[in-house]
C-alpha atoms as a PDB file:
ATOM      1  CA  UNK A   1     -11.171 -51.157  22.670  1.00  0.00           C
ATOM      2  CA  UNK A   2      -7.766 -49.847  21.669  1.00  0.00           C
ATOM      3  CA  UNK A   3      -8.760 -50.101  18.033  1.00  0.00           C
ATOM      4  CA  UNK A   4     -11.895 -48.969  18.608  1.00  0.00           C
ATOM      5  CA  UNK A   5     -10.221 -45.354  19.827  1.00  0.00           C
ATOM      6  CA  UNK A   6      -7.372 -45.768  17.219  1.00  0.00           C
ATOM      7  CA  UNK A   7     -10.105 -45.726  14.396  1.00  0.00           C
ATOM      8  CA  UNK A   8     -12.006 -42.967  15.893  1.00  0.00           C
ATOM      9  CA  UNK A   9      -8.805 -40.544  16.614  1.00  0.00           C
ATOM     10  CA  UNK A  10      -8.141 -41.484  12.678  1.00  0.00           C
ATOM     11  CA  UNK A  11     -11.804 -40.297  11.535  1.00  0.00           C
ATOM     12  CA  UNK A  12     -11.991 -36.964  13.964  1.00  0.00           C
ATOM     13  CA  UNK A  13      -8.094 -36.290  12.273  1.00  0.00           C
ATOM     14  CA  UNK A  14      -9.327 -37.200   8.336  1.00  0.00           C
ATOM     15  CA  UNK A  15     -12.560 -35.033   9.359  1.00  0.00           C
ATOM     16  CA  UNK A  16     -10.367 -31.659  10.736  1.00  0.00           C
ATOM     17  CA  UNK A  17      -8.482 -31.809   7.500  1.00  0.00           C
ATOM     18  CA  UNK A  18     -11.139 -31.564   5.391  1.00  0.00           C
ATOM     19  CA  UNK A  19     -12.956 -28.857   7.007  1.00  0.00           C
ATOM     20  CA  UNK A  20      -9.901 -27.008   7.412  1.00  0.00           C
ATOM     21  CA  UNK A  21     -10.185 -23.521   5.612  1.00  0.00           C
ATOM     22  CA  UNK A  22      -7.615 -22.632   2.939  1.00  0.00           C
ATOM     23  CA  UNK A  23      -5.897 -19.055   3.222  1.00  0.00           C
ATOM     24  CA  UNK A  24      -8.372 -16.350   4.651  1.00  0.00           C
ATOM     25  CA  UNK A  25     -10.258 -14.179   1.706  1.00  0.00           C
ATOM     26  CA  UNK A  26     -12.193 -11.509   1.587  1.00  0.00           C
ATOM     27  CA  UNK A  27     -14.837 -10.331  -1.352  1.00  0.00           C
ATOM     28  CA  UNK A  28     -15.846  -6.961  -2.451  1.00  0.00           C
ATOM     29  CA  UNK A  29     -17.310  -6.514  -6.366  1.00  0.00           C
ATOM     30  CA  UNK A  30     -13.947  -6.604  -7.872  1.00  0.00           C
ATOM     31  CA  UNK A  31     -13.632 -10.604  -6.865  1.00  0.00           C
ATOM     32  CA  UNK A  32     -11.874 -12.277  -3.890  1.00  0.00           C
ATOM     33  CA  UNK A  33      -8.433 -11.162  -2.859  1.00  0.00           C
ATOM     34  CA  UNK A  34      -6.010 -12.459  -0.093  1.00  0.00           C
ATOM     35  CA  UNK A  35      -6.593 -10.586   3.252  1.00  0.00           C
ATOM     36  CA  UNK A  36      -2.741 -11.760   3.845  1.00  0.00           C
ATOM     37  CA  UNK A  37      -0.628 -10.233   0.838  1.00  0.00           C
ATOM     38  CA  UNK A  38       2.441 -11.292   0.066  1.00  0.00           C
ATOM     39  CA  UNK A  39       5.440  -9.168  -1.039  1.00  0.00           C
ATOM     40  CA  UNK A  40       6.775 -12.082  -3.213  1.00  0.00           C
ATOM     41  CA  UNK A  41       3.622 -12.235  -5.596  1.00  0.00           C
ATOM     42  CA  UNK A  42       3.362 -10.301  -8.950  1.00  0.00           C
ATOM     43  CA  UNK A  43      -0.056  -8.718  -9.843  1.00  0.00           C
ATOM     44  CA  UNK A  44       0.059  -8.224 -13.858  1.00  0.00           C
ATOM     45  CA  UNK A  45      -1.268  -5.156 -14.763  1.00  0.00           C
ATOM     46  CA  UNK A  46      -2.339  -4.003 -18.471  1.00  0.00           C
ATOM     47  CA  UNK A  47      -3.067  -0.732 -20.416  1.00  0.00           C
ATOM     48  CA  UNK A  48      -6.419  -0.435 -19.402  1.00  0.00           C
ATOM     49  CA  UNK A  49      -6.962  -2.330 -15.697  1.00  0.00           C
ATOM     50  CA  UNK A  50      -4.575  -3.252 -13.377  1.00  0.00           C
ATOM     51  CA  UNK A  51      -6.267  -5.917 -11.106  1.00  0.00           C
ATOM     52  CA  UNK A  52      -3.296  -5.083  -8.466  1.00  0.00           C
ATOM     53  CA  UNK A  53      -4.988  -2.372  -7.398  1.00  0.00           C
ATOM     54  CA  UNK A  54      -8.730  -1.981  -5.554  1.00  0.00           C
ATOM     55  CA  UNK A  55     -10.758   1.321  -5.535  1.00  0.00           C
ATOM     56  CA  UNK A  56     -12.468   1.264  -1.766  1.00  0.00           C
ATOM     57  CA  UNK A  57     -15.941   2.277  -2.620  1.00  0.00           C
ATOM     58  CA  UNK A  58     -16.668   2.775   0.819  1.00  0.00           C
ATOM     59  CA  UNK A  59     -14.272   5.181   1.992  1.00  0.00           C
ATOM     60  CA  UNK A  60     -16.181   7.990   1.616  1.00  0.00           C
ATOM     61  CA  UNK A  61     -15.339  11.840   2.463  1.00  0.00           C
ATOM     62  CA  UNK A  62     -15.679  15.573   0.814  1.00  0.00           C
ATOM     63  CA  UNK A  63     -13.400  14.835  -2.314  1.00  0.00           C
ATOM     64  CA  UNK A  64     -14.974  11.145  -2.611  1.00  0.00           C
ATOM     65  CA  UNK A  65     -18.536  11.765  -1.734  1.00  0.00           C
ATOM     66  CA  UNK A  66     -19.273   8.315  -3.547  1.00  0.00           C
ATOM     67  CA  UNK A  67     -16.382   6.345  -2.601  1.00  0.00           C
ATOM     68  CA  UNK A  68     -13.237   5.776  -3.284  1.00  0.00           C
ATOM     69  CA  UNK A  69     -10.731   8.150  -1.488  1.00  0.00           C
ATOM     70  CA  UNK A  70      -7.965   5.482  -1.094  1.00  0.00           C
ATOM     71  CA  UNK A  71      -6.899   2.175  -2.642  1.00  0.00           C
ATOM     72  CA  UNK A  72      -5.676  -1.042  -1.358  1.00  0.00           C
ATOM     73  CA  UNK A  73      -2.968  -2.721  -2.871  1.00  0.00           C
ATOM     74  CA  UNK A  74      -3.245  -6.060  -3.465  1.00  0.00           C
ATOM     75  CA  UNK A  75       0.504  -7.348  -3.668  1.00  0.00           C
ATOM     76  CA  UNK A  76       1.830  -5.312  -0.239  1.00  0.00           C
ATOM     77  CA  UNK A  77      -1.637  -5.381   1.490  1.00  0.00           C
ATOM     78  CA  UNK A  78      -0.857  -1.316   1.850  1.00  0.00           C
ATOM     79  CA  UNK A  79      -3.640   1.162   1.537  1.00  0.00           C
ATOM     80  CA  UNK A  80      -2.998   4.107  -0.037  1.00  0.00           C
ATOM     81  CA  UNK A  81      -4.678   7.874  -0.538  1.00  0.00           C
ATOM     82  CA  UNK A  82      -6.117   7.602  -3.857  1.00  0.00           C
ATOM     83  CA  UNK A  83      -5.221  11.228  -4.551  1.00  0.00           C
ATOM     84  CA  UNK A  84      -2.476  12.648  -2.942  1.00  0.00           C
ATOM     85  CA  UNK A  85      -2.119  16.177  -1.755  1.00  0.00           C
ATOM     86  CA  UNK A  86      -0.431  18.255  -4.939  1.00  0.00           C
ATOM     87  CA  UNK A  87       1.629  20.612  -2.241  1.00  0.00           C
ATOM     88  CA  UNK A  88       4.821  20.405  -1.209  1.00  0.00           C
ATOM     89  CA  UNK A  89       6.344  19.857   2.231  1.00  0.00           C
ATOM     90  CA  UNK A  90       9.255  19.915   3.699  1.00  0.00           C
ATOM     91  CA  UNK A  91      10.169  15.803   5.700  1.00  0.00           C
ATOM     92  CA  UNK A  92       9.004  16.905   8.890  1.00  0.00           C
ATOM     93  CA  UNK A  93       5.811  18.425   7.696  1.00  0.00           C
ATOM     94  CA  UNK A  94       5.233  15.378   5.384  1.00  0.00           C
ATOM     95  CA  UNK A  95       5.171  13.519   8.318  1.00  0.00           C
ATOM     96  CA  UNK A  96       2.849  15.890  10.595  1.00  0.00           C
ATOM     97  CA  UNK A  97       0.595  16.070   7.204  1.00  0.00           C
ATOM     98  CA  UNK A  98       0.431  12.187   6.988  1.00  0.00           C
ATOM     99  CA  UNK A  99      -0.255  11.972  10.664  1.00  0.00           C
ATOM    100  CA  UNK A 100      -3.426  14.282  10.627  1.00  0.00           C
ATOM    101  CA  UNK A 101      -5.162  13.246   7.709  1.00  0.00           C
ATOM    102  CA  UNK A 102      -8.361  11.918   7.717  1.00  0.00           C
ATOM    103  CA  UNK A 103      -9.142  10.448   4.556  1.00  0.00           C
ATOM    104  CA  UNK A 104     -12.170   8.436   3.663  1.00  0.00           C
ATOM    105  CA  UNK A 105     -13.516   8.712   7.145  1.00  0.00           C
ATOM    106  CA  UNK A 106     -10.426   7.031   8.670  1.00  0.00           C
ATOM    107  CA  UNK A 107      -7.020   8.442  11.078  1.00  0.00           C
ATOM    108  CA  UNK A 108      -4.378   6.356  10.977  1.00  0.00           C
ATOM    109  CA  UNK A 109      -2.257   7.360   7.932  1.00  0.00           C
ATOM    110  CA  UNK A 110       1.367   7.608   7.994  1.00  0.00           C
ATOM    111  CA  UNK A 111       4.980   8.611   5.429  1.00  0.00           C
ATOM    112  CA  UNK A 112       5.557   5.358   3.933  1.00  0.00           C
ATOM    113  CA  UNK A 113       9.108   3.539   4.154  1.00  0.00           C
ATOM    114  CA  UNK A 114      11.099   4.206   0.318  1.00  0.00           C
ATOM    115  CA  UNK A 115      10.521   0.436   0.153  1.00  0.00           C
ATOM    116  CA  UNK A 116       6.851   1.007   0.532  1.00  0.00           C
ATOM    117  CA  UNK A 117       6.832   3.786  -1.811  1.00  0.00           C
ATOM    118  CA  UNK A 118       9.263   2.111  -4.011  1.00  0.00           C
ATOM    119  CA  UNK A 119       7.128  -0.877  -4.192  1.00  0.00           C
ATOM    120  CA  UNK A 120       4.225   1.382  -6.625  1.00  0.00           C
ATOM    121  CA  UNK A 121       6.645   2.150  -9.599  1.00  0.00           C
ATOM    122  CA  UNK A 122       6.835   0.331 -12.633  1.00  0.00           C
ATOM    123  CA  UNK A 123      10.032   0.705 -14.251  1.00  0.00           C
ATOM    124  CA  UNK A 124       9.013   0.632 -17.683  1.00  0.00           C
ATOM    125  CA  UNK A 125       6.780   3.136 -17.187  1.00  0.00           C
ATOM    126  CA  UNK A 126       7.002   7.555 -17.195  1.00  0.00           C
ATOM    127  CA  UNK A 127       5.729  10.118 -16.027  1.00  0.00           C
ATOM    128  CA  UNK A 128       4.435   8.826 -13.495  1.00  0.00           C
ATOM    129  CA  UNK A 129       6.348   5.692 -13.306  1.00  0.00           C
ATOM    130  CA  UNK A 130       3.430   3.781 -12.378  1.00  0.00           C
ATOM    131  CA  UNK A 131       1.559   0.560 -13.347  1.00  0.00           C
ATOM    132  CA  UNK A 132      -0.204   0.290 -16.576  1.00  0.00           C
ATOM    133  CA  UNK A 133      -4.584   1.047 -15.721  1.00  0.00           C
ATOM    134  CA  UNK A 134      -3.470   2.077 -12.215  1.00  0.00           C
ATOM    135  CA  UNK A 135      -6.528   4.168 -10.454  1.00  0.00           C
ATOM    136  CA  UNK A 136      -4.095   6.714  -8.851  1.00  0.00           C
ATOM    137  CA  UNK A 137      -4.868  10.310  -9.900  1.00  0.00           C
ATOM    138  CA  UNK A 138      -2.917  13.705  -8.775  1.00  0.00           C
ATOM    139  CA  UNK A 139       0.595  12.419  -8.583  1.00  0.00           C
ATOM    140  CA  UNK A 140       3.056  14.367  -9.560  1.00  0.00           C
ATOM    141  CA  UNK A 141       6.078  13.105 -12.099  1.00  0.00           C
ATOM    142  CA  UNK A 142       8.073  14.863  -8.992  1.00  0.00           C
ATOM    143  CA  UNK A 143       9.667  13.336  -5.724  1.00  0.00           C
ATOM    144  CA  UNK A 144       7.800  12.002  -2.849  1.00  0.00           C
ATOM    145  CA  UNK A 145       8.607  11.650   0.679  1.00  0.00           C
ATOM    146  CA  UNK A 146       9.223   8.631   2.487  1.00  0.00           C
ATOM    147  CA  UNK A 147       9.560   8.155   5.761  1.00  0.00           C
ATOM    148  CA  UNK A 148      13.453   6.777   5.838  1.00  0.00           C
ATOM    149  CA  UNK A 149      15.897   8.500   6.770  1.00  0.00           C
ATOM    150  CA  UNK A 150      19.197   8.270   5.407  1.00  0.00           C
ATOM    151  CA  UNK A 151      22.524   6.465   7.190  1.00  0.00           C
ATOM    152  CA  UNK A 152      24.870   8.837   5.807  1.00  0.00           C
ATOM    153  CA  UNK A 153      23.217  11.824   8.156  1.00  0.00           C
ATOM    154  CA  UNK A 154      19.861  12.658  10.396  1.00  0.00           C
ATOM    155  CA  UNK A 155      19.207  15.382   8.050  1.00  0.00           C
ATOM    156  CA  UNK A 156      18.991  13.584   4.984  1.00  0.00           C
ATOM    157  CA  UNK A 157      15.398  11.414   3.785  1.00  0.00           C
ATOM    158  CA  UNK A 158      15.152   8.904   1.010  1.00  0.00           C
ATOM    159  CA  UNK A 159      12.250   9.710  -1.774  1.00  0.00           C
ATOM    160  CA  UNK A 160      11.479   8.020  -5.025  1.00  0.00           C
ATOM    161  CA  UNK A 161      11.106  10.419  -7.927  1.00  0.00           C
ATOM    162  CA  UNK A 162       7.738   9.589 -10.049  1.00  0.00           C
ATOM    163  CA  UNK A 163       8.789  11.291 -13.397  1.00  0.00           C
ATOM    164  CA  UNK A 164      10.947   8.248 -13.787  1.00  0.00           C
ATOM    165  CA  UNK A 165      10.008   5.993 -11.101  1.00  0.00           C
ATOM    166  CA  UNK A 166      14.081   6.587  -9.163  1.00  0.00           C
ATOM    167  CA  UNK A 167      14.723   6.505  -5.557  1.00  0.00           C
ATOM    168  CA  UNK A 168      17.469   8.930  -4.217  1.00  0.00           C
ATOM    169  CA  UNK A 169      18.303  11.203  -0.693  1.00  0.00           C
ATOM    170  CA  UNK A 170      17.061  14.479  -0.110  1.00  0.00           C
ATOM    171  CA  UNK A 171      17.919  17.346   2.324  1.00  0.00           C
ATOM    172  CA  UNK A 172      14.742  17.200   4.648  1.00  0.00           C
ATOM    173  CA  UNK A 173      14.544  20.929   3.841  1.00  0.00           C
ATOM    174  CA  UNK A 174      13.514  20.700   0.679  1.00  0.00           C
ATOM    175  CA  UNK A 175       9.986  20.537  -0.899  1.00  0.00           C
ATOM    176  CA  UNK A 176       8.538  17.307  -2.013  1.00  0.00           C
ATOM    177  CA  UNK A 177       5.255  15.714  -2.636  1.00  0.00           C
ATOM    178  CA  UNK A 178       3.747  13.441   0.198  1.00  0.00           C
ATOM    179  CA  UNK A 179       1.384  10.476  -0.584  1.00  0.00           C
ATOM    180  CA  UNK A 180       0.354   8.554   2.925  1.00  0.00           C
ATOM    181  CA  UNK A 181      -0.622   4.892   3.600  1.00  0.00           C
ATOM    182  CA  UNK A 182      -2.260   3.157   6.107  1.00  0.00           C
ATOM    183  CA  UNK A 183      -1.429  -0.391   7.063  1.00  0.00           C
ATOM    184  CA  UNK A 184       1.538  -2.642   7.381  1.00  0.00           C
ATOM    185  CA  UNK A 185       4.207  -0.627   9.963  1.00  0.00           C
ATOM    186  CA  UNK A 186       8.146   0.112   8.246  1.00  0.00           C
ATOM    187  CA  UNK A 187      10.987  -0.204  10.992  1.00  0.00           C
ATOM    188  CA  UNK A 188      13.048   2.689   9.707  1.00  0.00           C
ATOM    189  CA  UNK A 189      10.660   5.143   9.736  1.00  0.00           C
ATOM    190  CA  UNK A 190      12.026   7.947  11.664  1.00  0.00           C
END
């Protein structure tokens, strides 16, 4: 009888292990891609596609009446604003603007962490300092917002400068571009 349950308990064990599914994925018409990104994995890009990047046909709104008003980032698992706002704020209405926006039919948006924002820029790249094929359009080789604020004083922000893809400190005062994402959640963000 004991051997009896032995073999069974073996068989229902083999049987759960081969059923077992493998990381969770998701489809759209640009092929399967992890709905758990990784920060350690490194999406090669190339002059004329950059695989890294998804357009999201079906975020749909006024300036994307067909689709694809933001785009998801494969290697963070960050969605961002396909087109970001070509106006200036100052850091507190960067954050306000992120806040409010609704873009493709969705709330929710927020000033990225410099890491975040950090994470887009290809450093072989100018002007903007982005990946090769990327599907971005509207930004600015200027400075950009993020939502960090700086140690050395409450009244200074980090932003990363697209012209040449650096990241510095800002007076919050000053004017810079803002480009929100939705997803993942910084620690240092105000």
């Amino acid at each position: 009888m004991m051997e009896l349950i032995r073999r069974t308990v073996g068989v229902l064990f083999l049987a759960m292990v081969l059923v077992t599914p493998g990381p969770a994925q998701a489809a759209n018409s640009n092929g399967p891609y992890y709905a758990t990104p990784s920060w350690d994995q490194q999406l090669q890009c190339d002059a004329t596609a950059c695989p890294r990047f998804i357009v999201l046909s079906n975020w749909i709104d006024a300036s994307h009446p067909s689709g694809g008003a933001a785009v998801l980032d494969r290697e963070t698992g960050l969605v961002w604003e396909q087109s970001p706002a070509t106006t200036t704020n100052t850091w507190s209405n960067a954050r306000f603007h992120c806040t409010s926006l609704t873009t493709g039919g969705r709330k929710g948006w927020r000033l990225p962490s410099v890491h975040e924002l950090a994470s887009l820029v290809d450093p072989n790249q100018s002007n903007p300092a982005l990946p090769p094929g990327h599907p971005f359009t509207n930004v600015q080789s200027s400075g950009y917002w993020s939502a960090t604020t700086s140690a050395d004083g409450p009244t200074i922000a980090w932003g990363v400068v697209f012209g040449d893809g650096g990241v510095s400190t800002f007076g919050k005062i000053a004017p810079f571009f803002v480009w929100c994402v939705r997803g993942g959640m910084n620690a240092d963000q105000y």
